[in-house]
PDBML (XML) file of the C-alpha atoms, coordinates in Angstrom:
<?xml version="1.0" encoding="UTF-8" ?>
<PDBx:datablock datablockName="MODEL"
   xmlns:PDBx="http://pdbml.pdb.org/schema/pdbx-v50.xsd"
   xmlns:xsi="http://www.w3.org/2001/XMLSchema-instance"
   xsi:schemaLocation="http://pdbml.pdb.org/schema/pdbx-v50.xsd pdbx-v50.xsd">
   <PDBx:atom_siteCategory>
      <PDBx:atom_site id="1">
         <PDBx:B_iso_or_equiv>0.00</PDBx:B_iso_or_equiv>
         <PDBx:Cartn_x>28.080</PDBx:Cartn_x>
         <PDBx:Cartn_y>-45.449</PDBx:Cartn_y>
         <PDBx:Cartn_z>18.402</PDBx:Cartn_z>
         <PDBx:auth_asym_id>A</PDBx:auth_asym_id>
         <PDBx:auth_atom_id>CA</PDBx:auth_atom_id>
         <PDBx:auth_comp_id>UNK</PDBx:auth_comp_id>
         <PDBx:auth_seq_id>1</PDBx:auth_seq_id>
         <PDBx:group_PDB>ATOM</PDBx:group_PDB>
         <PDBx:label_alt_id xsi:nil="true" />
         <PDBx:label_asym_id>A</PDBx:label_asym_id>
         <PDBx:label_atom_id>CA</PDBx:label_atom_id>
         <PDBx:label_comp_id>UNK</PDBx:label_comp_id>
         <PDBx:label_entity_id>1</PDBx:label_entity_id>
         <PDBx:label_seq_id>1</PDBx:label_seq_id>
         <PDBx:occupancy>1.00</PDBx:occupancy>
         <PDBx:pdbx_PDB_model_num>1</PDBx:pdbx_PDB_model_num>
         <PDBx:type_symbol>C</PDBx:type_symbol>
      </PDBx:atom_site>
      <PDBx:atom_site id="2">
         <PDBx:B_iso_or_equiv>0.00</PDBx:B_iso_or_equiv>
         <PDBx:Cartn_x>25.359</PDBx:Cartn_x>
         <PDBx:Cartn_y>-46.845</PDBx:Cartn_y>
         <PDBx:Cartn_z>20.288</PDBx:Cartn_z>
         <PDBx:auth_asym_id>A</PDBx:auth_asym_id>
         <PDBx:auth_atom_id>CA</PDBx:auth_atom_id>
         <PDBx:auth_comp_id>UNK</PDBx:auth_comp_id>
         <PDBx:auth_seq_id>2</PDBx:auth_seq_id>
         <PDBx:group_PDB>ATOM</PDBx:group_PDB>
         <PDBx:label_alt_id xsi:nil="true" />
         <PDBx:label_asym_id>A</PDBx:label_asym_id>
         <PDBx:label_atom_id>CA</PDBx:label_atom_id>
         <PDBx:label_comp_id>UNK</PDBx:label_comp_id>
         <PDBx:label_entity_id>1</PDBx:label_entity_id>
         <PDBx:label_seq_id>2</PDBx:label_seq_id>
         <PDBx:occupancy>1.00</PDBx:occupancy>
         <PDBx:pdbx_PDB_model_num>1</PDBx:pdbx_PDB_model_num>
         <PDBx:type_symbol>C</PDBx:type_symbol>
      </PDBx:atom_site>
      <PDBx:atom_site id="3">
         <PDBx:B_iso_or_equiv>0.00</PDBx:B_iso_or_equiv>
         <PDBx:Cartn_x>22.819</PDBx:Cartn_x>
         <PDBx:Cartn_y>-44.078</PDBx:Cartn_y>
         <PDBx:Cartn_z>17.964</PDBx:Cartn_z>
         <PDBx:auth_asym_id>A</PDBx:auth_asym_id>
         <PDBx:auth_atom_id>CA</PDBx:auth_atom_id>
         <PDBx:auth_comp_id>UNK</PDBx:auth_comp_id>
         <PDBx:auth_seq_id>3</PDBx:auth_seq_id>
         <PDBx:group_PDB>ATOM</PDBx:group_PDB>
         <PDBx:label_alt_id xsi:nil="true" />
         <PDBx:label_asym_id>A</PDBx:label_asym_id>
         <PDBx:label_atom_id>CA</PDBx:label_atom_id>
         <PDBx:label_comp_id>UNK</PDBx:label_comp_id>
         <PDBx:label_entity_id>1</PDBx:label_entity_id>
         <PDBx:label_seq_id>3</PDBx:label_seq_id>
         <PDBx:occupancy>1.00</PDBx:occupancy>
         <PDBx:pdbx_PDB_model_num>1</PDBx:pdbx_PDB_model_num>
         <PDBx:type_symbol>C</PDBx:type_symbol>
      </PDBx:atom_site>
      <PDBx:atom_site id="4">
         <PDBx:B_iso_or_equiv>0.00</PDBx:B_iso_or_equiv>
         <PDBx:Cartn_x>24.814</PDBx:Cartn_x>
         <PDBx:Cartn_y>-45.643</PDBx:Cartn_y>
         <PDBx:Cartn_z>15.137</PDBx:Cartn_z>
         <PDBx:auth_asym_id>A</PDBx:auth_asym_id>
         <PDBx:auth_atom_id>CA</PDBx:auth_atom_id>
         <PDBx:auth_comp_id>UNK</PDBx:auth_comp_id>
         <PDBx:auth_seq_id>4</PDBx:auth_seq_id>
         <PDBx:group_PDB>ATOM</PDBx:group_PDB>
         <PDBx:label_alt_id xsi:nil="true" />
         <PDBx:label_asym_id>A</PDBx:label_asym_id>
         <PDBx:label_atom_id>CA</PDBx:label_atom_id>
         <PDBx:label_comp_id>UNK</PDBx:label_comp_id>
         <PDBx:label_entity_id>1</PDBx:label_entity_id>
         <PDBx:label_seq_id>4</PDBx:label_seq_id>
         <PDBx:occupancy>1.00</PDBx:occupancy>
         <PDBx:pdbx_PDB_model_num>1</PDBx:pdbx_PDB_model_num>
         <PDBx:type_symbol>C</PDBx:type_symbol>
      </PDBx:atom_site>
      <PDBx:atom_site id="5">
         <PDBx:B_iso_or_equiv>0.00</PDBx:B_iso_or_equiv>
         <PDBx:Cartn_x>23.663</PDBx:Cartn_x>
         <PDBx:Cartn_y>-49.352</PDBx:Cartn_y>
         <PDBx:Cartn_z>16.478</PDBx:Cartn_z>
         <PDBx:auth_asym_id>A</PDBx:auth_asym_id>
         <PDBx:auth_atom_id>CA</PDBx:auth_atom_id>
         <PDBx:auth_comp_id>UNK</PDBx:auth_comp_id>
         <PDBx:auth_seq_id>5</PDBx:auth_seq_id>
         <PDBx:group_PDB>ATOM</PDBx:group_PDB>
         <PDBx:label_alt_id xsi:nil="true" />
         <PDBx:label_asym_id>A</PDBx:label_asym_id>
         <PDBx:label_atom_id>CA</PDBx:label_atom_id>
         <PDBx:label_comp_id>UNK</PDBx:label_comp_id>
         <PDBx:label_entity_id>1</PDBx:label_entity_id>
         <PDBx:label_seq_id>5</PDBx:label_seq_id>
         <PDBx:occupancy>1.00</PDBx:occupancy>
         <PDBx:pdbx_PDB_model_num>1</PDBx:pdbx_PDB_model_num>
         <PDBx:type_symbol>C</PDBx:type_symbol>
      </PDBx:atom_site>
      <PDBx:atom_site id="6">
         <PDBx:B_iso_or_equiv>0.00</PDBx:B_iso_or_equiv>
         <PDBx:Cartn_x>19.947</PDBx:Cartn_x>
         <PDBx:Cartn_y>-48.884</PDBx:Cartn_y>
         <PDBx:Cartn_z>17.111</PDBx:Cartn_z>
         <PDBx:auth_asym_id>A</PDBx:auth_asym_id>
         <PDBx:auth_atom_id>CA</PDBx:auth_atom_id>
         <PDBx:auth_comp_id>UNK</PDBx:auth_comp_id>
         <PDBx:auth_seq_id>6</PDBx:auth_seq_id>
         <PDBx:group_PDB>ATOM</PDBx:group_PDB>
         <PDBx:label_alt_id xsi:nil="true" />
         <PDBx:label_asym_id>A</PDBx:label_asym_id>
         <PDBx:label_atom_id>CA</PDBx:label_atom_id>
         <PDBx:label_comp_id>UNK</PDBx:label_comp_id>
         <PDBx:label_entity_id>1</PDBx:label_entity_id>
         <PDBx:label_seq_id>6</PDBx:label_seq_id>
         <PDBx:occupancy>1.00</PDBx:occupancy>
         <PDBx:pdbx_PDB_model_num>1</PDBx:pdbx_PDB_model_num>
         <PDBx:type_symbol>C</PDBx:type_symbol>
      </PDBx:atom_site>
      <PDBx:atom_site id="7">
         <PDBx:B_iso_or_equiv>0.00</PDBx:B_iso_or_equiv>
         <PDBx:Cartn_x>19.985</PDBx:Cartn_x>
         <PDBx:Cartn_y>-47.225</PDBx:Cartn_y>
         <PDBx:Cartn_z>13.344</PDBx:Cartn_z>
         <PDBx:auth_asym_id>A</PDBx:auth_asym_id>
         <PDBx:auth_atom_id>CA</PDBx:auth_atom_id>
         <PDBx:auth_comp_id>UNK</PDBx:auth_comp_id>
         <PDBx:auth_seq_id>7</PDBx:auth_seq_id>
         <PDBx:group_PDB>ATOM</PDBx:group_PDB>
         <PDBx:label_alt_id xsi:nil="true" />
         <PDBx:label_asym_id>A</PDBx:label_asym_id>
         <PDBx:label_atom_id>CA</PDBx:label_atom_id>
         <PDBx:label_comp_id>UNK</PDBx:label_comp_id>
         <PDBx:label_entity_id>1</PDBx:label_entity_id>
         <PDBx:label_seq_id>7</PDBx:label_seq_id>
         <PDBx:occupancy>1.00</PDBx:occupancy>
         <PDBx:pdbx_PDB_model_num>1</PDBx:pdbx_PDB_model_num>
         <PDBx:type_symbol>C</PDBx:type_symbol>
      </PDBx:atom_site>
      <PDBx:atom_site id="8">
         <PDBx:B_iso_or_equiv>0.00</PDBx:B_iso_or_equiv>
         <PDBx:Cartn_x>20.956</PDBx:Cartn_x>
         <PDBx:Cartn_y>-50.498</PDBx:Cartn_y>
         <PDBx:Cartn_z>12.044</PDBx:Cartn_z>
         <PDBx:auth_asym_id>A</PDBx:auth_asym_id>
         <PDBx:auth_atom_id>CA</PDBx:auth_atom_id>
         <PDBx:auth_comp_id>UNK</PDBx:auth_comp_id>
         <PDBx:auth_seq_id>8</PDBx:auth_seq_id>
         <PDBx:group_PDB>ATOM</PDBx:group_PDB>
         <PDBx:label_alt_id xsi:nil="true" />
         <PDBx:label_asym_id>A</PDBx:label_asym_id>
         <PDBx:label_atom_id>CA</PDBx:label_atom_id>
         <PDBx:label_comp_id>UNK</PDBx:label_comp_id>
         <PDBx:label_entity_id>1</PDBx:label_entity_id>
         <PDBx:label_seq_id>8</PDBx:label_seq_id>
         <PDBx:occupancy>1.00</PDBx:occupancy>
         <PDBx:pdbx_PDB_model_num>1</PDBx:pdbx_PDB_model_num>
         <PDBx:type_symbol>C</PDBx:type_symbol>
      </PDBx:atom_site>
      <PDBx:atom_site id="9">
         <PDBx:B_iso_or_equiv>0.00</PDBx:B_iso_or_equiv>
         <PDBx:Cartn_x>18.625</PDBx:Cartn_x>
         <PDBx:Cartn_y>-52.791</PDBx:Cartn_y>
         <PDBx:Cartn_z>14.441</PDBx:Cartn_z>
         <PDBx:auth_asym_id>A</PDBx:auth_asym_id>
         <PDBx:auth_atom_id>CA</PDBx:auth_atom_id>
         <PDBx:auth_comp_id>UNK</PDBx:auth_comp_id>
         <PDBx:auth_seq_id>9</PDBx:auth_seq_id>
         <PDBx:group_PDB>ATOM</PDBx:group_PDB>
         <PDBx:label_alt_id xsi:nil="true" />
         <PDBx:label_asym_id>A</PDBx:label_asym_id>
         <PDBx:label_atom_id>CA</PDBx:label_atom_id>
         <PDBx:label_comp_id>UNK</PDBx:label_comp_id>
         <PDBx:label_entity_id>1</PDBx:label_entity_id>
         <PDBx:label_seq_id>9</PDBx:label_seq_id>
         <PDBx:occupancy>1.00</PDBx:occupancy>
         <PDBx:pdbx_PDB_model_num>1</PDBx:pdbx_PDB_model_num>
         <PDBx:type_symbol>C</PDBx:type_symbol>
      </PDBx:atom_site>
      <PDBx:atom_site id="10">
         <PDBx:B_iso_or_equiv>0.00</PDBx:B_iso_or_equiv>
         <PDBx:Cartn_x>15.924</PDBx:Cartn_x>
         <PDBx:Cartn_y>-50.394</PDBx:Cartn_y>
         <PDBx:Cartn_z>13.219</PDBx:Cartn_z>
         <PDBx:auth_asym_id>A</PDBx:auth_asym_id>
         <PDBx:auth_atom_id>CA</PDBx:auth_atom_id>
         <PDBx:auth_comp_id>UNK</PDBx:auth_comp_id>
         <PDBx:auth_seq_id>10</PDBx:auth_seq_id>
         <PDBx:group_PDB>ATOM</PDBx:group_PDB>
         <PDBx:label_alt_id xsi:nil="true" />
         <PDBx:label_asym_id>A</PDBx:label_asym_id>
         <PDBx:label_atom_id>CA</PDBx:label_atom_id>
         <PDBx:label_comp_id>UNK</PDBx:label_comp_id>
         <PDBx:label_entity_id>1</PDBx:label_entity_id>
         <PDBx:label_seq_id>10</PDBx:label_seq_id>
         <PDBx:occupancy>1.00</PDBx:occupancy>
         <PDBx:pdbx_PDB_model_num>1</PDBx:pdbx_PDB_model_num>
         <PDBx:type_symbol>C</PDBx:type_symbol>
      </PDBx:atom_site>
      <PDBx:atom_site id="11">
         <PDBx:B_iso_or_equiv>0.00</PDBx:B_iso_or_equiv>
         <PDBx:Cartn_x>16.738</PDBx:Cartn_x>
         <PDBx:Cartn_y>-50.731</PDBx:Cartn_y>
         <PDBx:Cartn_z>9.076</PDBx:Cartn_z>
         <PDBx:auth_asym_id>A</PDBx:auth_asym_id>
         <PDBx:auth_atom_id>CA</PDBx:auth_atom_id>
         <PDBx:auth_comp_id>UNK</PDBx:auth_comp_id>
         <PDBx:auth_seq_id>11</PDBx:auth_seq_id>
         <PDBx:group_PDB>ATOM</PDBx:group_PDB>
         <PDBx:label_alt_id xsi:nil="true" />
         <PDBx:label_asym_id>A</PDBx:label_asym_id>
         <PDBx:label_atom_id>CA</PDBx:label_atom_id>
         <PDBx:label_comp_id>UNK</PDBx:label_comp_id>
         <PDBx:label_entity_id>1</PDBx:label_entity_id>
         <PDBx:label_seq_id>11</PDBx:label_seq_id>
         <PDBx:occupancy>1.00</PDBx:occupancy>
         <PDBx:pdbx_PDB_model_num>1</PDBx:pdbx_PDB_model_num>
         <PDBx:type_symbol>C</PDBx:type_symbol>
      </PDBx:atom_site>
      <PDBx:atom_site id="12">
         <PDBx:B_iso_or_equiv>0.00</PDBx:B_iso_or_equiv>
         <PDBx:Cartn_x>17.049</PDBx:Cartn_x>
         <PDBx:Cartn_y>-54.498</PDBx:Cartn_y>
         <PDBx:Cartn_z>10.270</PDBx:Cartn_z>
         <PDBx:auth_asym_id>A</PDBx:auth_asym_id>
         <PDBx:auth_atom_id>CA</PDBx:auth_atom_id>
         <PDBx:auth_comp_id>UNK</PDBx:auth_comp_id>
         <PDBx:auth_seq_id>12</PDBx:auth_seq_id>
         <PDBx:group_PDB>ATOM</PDBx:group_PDB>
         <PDBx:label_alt_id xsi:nil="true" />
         <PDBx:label_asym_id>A</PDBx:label_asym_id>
         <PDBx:label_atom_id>CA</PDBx:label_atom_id>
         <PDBx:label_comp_id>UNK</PDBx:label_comp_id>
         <PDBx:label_entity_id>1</PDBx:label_entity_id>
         <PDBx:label_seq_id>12</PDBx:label_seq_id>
         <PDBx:occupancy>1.00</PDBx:occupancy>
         <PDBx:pdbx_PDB_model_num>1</PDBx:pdbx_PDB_model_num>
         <PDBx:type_symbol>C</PDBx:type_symbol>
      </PDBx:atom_site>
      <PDBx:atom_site id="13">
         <PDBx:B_iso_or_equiv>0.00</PDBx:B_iso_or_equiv>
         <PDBx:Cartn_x>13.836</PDBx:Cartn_x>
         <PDBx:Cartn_y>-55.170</PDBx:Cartn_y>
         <PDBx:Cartn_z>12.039</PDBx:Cartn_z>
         <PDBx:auth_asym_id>A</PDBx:auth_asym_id>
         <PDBx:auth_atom_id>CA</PDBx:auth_atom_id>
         <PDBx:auth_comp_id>UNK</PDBx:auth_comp_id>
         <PDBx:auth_seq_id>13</PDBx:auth_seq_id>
         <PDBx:group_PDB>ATOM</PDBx:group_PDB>
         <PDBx:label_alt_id xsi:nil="true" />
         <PDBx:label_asym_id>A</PDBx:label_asym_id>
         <PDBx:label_atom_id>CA</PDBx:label_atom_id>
         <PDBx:label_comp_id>UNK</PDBx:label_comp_id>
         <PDBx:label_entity_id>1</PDBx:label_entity_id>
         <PDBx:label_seq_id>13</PDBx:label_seq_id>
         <PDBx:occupancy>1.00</PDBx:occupancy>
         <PDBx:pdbx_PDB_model_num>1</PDBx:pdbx_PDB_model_num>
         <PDBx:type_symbol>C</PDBx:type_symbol>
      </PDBx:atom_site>
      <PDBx:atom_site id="14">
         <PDBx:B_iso_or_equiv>0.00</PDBx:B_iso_or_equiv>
         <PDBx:Cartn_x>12.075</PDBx:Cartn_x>
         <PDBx:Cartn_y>-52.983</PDBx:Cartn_y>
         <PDBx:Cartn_z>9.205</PDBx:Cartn_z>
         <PDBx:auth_asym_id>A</PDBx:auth_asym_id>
         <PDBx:auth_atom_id>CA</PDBx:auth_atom_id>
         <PDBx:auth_comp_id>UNK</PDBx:auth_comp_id>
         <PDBx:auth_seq_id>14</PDBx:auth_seq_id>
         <PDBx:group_PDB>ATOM</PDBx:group_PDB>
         <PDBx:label_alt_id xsi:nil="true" />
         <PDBx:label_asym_id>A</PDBx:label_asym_id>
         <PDBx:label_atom_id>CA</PDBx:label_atom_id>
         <PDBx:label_comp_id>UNK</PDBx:label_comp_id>
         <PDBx:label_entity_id>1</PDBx:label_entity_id>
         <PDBx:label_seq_id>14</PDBx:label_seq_id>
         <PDBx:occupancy>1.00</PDBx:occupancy>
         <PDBx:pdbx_PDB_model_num>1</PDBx:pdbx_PDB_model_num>
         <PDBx:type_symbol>C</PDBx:type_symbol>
      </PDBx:atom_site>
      <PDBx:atom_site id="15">
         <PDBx:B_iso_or_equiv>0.00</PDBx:B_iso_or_equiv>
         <PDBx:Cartn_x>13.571</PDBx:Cartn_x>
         <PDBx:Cartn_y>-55.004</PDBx:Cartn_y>
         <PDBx:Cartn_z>6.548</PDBx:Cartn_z>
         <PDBx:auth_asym_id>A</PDBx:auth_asym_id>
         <PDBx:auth_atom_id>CA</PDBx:auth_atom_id>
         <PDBx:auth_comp_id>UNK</PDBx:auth_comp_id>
         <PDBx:auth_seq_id>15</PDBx:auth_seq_id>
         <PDBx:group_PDB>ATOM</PDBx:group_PDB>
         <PDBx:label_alt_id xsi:nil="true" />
         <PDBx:label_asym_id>A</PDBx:label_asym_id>
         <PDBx:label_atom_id>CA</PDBx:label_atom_id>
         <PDBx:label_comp_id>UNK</PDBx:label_comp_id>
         <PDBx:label_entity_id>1</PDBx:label_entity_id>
         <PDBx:label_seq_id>15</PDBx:label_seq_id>
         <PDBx:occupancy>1.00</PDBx:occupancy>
         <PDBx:pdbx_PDB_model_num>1</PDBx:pdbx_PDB_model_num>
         <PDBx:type_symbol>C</PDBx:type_symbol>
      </PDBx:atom_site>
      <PDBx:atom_site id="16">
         <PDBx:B_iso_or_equiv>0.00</PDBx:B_iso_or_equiv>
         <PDBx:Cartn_x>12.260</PDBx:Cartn_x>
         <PDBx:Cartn_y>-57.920</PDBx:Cartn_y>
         <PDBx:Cartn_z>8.680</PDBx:Cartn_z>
         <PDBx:auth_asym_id>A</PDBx:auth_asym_id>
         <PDBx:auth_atom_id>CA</PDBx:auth_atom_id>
         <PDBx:auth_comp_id>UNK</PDBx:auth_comp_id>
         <PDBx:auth_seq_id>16</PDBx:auth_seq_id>
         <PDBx:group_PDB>ATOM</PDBx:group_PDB>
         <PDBx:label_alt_id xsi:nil="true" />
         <PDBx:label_asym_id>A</PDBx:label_asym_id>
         <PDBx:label_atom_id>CA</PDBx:label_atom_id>
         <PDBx:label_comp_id>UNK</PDBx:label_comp_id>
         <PDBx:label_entity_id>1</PDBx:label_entity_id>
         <PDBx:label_seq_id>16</PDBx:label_seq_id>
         <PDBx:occupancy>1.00</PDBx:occupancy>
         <PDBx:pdbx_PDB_model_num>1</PDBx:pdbx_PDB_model_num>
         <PDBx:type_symbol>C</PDBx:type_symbol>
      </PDBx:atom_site>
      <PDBx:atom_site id="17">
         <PDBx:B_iso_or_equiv>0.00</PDBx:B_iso_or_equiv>
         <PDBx:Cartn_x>8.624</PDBx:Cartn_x>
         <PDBx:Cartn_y>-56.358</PDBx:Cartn_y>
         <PDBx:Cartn_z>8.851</PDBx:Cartn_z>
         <PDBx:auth_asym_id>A</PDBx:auth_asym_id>
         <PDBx:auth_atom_id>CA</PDBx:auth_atom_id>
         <PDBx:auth_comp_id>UNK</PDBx:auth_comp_id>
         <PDBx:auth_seq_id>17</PDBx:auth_seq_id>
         <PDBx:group_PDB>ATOM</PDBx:group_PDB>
         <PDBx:label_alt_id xsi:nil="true" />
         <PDBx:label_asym_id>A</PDBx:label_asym_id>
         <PDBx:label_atom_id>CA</PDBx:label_atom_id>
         <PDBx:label_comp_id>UNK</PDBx:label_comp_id>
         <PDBx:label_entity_id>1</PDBx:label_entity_id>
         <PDBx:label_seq_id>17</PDBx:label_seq_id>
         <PDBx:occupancy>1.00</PDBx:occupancy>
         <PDBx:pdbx_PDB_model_num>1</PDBx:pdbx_PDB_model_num>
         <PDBx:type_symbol>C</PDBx:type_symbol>
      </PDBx:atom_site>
      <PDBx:atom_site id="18">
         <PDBx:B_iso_or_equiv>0.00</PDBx:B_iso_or_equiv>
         <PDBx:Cartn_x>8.064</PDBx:Cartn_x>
         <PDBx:Cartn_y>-56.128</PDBx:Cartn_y>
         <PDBx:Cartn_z>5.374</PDBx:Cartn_z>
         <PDBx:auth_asym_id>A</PDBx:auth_asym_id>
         <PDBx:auth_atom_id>CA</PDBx:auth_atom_id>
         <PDBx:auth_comp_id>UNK</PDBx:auth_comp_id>
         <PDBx:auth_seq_id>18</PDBx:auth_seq_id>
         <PDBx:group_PDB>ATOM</PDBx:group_PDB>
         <PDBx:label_alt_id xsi:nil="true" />
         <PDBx:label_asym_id>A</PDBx:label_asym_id>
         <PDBx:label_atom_id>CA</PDBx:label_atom_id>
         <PDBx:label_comp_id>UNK</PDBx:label_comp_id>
         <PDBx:label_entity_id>1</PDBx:label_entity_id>
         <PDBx:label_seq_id>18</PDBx:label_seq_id>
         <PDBx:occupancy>1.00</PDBx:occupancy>
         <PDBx:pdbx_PDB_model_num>1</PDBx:pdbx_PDB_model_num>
         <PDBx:type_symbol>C</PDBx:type_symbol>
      </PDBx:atom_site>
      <PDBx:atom_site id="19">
         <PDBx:B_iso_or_equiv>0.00</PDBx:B_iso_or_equiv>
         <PDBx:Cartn_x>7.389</PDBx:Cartn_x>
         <PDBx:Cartn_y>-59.892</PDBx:Cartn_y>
         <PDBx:Cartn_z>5.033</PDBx:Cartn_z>
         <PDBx:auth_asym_id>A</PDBx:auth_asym_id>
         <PDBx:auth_atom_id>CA</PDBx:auth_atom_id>
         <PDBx:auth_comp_id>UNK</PDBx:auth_comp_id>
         <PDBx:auth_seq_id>19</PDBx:auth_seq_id>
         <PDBx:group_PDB>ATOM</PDBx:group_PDB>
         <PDBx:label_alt_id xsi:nil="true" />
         <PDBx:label_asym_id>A</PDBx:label_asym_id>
         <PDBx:label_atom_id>CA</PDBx:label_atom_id>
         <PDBx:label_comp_id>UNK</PDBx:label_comp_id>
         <PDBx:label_entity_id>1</PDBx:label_entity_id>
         <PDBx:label_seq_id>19</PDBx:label_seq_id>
         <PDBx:occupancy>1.00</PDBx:occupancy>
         <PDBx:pdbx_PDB_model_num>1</PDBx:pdbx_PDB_model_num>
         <PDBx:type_symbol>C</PDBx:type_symbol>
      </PDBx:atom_site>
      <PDBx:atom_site id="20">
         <PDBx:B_iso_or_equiv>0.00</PDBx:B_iso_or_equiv>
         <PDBx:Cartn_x>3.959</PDBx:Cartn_x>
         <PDBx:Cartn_y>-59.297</PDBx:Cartn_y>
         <PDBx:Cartn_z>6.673</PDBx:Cartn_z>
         <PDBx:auth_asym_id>A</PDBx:auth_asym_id>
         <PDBx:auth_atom_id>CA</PDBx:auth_atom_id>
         <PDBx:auth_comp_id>UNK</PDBx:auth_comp_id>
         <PDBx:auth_seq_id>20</PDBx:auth_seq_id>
         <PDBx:group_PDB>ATOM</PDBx:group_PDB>
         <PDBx:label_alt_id xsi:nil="true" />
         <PDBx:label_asym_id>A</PDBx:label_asym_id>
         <PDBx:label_atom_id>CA</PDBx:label_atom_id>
         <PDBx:label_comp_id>UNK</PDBx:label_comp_id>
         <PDBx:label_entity_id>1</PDBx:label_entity_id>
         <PDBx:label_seq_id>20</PDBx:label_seq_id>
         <PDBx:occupancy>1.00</PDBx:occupancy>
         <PDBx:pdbx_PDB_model_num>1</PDBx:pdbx_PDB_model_num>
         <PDBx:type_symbol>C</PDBx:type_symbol>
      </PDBx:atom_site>
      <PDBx:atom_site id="21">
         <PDBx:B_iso_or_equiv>0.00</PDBx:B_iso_or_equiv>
         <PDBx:Cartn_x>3.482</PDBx:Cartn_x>
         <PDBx:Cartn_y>-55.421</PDBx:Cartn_y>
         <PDBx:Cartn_z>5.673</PDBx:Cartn_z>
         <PDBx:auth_asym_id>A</PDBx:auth_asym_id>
         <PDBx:auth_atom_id>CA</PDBx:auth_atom_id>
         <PDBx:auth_comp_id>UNK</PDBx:auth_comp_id>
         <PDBx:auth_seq_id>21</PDBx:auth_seq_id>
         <PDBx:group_PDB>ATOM</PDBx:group_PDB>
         <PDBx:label_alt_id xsi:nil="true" />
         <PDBx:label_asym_id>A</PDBx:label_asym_id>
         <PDBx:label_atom_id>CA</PDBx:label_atom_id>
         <PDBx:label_comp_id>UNK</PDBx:label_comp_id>
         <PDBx:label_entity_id>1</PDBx:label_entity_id>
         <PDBx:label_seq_id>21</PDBx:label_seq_id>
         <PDBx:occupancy>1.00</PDBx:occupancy>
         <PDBx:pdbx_PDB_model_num>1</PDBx:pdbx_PDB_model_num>
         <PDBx:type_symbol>C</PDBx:type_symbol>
      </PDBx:atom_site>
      <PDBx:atom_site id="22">
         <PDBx:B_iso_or_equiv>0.00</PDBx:B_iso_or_equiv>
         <PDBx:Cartn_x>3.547</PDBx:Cartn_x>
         <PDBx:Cartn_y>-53.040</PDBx:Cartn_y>
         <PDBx:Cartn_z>3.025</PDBx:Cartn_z>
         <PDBx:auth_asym_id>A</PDBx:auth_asym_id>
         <PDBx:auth_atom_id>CA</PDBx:auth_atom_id>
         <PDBx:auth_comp_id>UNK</PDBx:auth_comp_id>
         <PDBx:auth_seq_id>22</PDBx:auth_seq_id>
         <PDBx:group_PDB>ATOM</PDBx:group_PDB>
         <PDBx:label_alt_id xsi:nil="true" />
         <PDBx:label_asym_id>A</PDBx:label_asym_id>
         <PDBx:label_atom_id>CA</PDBx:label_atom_id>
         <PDBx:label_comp_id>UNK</PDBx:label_comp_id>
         <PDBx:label_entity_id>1</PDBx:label_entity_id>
         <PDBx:label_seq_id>22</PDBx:label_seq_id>
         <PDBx:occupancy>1.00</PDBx:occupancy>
         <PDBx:pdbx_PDB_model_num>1</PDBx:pdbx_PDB_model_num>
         <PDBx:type_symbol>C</PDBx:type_symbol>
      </PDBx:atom_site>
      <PDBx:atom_site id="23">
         <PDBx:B_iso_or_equiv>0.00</PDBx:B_iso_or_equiv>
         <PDBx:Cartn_x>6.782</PDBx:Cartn_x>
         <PDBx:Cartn_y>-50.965</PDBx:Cartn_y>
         <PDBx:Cartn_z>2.282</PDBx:Cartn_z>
         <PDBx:auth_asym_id>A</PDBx:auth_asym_id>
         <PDBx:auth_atom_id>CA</PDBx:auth_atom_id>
         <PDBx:auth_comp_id>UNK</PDBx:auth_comp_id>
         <PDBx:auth_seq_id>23</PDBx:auth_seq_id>
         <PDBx:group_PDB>ATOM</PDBx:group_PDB>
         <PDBx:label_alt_id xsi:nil="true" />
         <PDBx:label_asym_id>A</PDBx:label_asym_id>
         <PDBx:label_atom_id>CA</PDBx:label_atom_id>
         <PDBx:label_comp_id>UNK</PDBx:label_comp_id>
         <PDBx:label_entity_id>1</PDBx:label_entity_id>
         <PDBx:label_seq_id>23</PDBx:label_seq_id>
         <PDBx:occupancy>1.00</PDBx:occupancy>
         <PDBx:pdbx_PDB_model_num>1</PDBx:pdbx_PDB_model_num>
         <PDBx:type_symbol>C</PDBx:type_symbol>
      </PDBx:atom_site>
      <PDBx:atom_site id="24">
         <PDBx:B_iso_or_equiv>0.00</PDBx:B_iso_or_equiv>
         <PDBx:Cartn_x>5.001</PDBx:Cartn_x>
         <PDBx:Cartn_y>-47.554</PDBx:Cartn_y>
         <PDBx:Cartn_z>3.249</PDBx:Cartn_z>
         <PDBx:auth_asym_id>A</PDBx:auth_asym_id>
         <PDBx:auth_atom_id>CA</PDBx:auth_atom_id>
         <PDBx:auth_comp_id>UNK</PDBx:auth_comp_id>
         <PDBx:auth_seq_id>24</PDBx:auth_seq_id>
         <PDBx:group_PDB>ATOM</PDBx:group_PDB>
         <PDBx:label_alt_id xsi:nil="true" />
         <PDBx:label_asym_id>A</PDBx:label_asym_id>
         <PDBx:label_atom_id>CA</PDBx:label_atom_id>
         <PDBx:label_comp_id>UNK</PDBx:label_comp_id>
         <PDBx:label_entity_id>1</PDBx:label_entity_id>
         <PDBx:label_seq_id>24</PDBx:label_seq_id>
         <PDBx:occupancy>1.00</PDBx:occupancy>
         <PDBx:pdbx_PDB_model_num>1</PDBx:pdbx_PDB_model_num>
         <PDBx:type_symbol>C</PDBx:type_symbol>
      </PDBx:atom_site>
      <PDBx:atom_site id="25">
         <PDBx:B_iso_or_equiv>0.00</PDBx:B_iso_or_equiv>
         <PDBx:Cartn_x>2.967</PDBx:Cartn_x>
         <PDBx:Cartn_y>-49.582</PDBx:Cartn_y>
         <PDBx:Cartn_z>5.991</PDBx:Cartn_z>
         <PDBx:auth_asym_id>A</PDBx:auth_asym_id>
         <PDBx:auth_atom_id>CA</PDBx:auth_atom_id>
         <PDBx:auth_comp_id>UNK</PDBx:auth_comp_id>
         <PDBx:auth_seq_id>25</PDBx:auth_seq_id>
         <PDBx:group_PDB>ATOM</PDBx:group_PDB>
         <PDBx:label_alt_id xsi:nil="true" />
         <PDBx:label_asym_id>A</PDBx:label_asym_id>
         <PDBx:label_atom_id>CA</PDBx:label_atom_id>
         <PDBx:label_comp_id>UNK</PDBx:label_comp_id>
         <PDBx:label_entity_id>1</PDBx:label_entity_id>
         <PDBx:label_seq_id>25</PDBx:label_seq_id>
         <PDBx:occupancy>1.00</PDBx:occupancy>
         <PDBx:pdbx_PDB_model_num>1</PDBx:pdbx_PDB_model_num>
         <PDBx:type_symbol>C</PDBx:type_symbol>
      </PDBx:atom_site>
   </PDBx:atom_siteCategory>
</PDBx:datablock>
């Protein structure tokens, strides 16, 4: 579960990031 949780903060924060940054950046 807690795997499972930092997945989803990770997918979130990179969805986040691509306002400034390229998809592949």
């Amino acid at each position: 579960v807690a795997i499972f949780a930092m997945a989803i903060v990770l997918i979130f924060v990179g969805t986040l990031a691509q306002v400034d940054m390229d998809v592949w950046q």
